[in-house]
C-alpha atoms as a PDB file:
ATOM      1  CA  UNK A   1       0.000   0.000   0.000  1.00  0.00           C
ATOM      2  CA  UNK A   2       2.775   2.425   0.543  1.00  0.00           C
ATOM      3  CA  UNK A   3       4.035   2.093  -2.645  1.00  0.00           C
ATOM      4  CA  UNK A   4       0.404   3.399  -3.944  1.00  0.00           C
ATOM      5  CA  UNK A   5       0.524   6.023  -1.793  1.00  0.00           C
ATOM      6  CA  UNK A   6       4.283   6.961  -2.633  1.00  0.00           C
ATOM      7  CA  UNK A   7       2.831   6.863  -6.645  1.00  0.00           C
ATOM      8  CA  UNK A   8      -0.227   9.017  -5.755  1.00  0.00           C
ATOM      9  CA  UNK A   9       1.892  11.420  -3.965  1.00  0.00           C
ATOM     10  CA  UNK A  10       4.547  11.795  -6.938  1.00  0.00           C
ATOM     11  CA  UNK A  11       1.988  12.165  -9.086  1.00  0.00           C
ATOM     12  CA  UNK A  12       0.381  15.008  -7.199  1.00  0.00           C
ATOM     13  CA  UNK A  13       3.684  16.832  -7.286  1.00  0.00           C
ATOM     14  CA  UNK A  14       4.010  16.423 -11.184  1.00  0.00           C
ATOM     15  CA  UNK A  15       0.677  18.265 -11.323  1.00  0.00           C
ATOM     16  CA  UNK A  16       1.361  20.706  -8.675  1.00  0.00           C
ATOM     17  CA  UNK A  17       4.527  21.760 -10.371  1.00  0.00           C
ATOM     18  CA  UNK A  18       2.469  21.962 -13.672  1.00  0.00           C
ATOM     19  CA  UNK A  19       0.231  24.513 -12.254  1.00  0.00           C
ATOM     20  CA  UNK A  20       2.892  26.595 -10.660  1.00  0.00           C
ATOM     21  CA  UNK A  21       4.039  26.493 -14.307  1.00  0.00           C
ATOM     22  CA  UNK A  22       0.659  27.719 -15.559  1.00  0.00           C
ATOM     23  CA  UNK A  23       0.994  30.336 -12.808  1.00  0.00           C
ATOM     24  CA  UNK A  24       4.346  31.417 -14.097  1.00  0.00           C
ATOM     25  CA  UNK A  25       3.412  31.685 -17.185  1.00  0.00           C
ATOM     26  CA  UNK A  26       0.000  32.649 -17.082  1.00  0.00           C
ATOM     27  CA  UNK A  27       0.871  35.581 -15.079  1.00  0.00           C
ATOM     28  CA  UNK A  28       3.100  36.539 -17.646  1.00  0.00           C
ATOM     29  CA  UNK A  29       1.120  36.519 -20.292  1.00  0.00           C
ATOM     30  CA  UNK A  30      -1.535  38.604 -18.286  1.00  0.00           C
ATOM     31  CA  UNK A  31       0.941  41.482 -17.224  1.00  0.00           C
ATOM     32  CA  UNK A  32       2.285  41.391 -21.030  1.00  0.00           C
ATOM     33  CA  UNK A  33      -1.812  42.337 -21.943  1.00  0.00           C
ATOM     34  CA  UNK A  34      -2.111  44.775 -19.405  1.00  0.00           C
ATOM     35  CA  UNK A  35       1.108  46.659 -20.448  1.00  0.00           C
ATOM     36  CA  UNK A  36      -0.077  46.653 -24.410  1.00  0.00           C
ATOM     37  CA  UNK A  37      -3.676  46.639 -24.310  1.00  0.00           C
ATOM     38  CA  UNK A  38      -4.681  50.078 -26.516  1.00  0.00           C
ATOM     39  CA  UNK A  39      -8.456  51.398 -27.308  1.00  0.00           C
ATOM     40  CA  UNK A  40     -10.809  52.734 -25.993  1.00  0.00           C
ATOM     41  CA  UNK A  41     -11.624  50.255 -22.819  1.00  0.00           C
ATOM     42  CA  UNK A  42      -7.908  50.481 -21.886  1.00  0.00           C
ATOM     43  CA  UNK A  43      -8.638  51.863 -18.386  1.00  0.00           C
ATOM     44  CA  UNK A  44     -10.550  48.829 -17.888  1.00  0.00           C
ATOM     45  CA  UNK A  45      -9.225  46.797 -19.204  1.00  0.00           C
ATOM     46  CA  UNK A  46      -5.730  47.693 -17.924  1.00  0.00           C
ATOM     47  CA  UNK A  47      -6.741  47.251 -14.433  1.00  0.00           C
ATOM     48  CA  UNK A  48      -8.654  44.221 -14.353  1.00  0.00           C
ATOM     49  CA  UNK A  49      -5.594  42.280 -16.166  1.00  0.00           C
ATOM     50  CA  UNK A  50      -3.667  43.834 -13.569  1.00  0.00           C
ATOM     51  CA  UNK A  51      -5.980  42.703 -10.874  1.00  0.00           C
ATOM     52  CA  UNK A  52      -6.345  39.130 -12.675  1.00  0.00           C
ATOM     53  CA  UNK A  53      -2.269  38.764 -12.775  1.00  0.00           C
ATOM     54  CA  UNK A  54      -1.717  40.150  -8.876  1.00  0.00           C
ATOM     55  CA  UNK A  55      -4.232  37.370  -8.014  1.00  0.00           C
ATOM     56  CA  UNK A  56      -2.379  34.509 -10.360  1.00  0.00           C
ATOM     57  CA  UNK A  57       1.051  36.271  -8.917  1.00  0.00           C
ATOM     58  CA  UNK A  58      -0.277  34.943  -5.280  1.00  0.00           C
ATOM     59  CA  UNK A  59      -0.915  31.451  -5.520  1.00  0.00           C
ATOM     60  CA  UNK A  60       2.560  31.287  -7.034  1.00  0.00           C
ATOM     61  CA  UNK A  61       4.624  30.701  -3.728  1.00  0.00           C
ATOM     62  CA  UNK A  62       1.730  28.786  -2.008  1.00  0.00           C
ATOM     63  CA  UNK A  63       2.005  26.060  -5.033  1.00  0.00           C
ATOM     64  CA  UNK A  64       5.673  26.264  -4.836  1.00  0.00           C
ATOM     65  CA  UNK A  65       5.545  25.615  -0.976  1.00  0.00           C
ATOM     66  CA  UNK A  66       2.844  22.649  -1.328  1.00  0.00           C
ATOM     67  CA  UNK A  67       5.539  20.903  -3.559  1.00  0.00           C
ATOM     68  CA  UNK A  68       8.040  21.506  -1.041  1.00  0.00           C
ATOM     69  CA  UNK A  69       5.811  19.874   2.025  1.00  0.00           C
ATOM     70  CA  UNK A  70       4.674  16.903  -0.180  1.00  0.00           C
ATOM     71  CA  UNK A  71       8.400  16.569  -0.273  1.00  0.00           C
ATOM     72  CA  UNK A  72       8.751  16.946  -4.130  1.00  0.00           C
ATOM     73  CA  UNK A  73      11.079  19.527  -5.784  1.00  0.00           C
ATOM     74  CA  UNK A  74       9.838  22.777  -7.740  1.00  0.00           C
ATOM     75  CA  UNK A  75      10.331  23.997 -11.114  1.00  0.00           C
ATOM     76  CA  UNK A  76      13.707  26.166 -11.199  1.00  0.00           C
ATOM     77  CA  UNK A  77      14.139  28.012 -14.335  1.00  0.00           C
ATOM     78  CA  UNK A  78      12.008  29.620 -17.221  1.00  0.00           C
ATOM     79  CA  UNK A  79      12.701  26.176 -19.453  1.00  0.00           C
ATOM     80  CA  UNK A  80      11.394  24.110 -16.497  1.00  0.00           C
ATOM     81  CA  UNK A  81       8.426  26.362 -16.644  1.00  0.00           C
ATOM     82  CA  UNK A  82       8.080  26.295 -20.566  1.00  0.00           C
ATOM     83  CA  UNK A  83       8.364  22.476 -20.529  1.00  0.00           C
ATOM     84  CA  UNK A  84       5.520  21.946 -18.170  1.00  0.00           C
ATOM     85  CA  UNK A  85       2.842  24.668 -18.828  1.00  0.00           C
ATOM     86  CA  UNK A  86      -0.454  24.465 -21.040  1.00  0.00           C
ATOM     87  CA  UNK A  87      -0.443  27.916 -21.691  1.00  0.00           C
ATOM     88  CA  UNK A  88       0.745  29.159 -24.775  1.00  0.00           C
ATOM     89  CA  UNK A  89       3.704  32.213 -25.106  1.00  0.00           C
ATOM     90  CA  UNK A  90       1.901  35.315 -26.749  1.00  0.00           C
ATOM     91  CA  UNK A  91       5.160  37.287 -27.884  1.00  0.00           C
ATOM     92  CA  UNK A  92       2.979  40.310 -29.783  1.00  0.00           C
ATOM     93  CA  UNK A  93       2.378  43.339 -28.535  1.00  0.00           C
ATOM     94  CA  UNK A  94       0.023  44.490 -30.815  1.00  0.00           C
ATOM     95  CA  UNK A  95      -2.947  41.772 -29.876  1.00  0.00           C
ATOM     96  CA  UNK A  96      -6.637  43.070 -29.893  1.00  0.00           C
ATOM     97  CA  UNK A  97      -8.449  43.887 -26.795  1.00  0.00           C
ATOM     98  CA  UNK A  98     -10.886  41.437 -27.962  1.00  0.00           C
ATOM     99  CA  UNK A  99      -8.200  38.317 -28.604  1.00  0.00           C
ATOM    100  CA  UNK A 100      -6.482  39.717 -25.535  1.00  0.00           C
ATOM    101  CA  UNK A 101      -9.699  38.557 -23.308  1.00  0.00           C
ATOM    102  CA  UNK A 102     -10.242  35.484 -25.211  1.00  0.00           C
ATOM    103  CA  UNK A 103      -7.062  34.364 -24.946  1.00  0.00           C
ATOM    104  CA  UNK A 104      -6.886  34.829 -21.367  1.00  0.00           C
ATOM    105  CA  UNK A 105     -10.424  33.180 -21.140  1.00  0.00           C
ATOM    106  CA  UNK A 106      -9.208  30.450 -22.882  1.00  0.00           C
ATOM    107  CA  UNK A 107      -6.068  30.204 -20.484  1.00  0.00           C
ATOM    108  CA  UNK A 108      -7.682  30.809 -17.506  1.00  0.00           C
ATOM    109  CA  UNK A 109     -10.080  27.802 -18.710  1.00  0.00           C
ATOM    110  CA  UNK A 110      -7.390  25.660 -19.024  1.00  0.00           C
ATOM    111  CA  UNK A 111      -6.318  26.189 -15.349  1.00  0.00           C
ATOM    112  CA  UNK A 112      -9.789  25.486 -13.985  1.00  0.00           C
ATOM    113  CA  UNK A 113     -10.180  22.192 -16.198  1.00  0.00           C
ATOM    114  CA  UNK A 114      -5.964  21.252 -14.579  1.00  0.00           C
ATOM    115  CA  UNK A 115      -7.224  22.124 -11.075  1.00  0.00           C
ATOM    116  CA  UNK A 116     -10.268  19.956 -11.143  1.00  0.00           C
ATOM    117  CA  UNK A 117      -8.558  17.229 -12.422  1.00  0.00           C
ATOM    118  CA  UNK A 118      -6.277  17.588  -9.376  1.00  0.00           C
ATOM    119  CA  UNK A 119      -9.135  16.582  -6.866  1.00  0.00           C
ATOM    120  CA  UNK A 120      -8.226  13.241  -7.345  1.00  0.00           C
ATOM    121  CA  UNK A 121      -4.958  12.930  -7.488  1.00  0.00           C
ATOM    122  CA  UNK A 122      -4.884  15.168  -3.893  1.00  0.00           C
ATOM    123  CA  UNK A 123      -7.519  12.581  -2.748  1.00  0.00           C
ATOM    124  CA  UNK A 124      -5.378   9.257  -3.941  1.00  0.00           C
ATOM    125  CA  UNK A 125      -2.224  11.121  -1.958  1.00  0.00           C
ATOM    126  CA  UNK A 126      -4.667  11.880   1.020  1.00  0.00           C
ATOM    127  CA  UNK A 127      -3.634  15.440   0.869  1.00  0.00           C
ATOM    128  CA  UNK A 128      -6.593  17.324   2.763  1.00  0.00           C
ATOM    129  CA  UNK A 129      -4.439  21.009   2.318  1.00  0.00           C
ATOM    130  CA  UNK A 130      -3.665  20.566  -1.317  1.00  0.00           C
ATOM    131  CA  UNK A 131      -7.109  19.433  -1.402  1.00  0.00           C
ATOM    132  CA  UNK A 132      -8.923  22.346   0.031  1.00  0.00           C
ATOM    133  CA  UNK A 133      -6.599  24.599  -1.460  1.00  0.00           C
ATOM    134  CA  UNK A 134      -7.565  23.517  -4.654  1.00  0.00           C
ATOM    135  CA  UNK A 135     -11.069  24.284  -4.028  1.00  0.00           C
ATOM    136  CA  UNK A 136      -9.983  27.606  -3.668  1.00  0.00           C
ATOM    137  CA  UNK A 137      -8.089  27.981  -6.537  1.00  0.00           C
ATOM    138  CA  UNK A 138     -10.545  26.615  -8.859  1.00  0.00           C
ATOM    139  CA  UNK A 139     -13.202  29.582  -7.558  1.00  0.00           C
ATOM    140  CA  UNK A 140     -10.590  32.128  -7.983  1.00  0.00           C
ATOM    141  CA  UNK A 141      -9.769  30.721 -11.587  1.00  0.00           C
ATOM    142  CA  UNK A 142     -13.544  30.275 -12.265  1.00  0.00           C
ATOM    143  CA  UNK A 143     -14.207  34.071 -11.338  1.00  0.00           C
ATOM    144  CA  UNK A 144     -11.663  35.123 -13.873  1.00  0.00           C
ATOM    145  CA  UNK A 145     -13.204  32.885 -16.684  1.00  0.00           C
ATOM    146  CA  UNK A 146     -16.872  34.480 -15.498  1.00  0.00           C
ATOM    147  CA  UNK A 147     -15.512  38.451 -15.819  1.00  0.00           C
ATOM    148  CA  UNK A 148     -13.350  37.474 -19.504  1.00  0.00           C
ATOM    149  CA  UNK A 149     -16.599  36.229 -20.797  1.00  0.00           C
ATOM    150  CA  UNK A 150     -18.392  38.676 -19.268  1.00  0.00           C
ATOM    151  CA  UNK A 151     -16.505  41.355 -21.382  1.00  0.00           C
ATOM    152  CA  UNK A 152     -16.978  39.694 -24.506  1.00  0.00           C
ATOM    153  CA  UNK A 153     -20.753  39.571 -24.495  1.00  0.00           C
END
């Protein structure tokens, strides 16, 4: 049975350290919006990207630390981040308001559908805090799907 256990709990950690990679480079992504957005909802939008990637920004060291107490090892440099996210690199600066929301929608999205898959695997490790925390996460990352398609209509 320990050997389950050990199995559940290394597989936790692989997931863990994927979302701190979302985090990394989801927040990213969102301050690289926030500093180009242009038009005429820039106020807006400007500060709810802001608000979106100071949330994201958060939850970065609290994922990093559950790693650590599940005695795993985090990610340690931008290609350990690029090798485990989901979310894509958006390099332009010149990106519509419009795709700008849908691609953080989209992103965002992506997080929520990573975090519920977690429930399980923090279940199999019989991780209660990883657990609970992830209940947290996923409302926070639902919000931010809720307002981005909220915006678009």
């Amino acid at each position: 049975m320990a050997k389950t256990e050990t199995n559940s709990q290394t597989a936790l950690i692989a997931e863990l350290n994927g979302l701190l990679a979302d985090h990394f480079a989801l927040y990213t992504k969102t301050k690289n919006f926030h500093w180009h957005v242009k038009g005429p909802r820039f106020r807006d939008l400007h500060l709810l990207f802001d608000e979106h990637a100071i949330e994201i920004r958060d939850q970065i060291d609290v994922i990093g630390e559950r790693v650590r107490k599940q005695g795993g090892e985090t990610l340690t440099s931008i290609g350990a981040i690029a090798k485990h996210t989901q979310i894509k690199d958006q390099d332009s600066t010149s990106v519509s308001p419009d795709d700008m929301v849908k691609e953080l929608r989209d992103d965002n999205q992506k997080v929520v559908d990573r975090l519920k898959a977690m429930k399980d695997l923090a279940d199999q490790a019989g991780d209660n805090a990883t657990d609970g925390l992830l209940d947290d996460w996923t409302d926070m990352a639902e919000e931010r799907v809720w307002f981005l398609t909220s915006i678009l209509g």
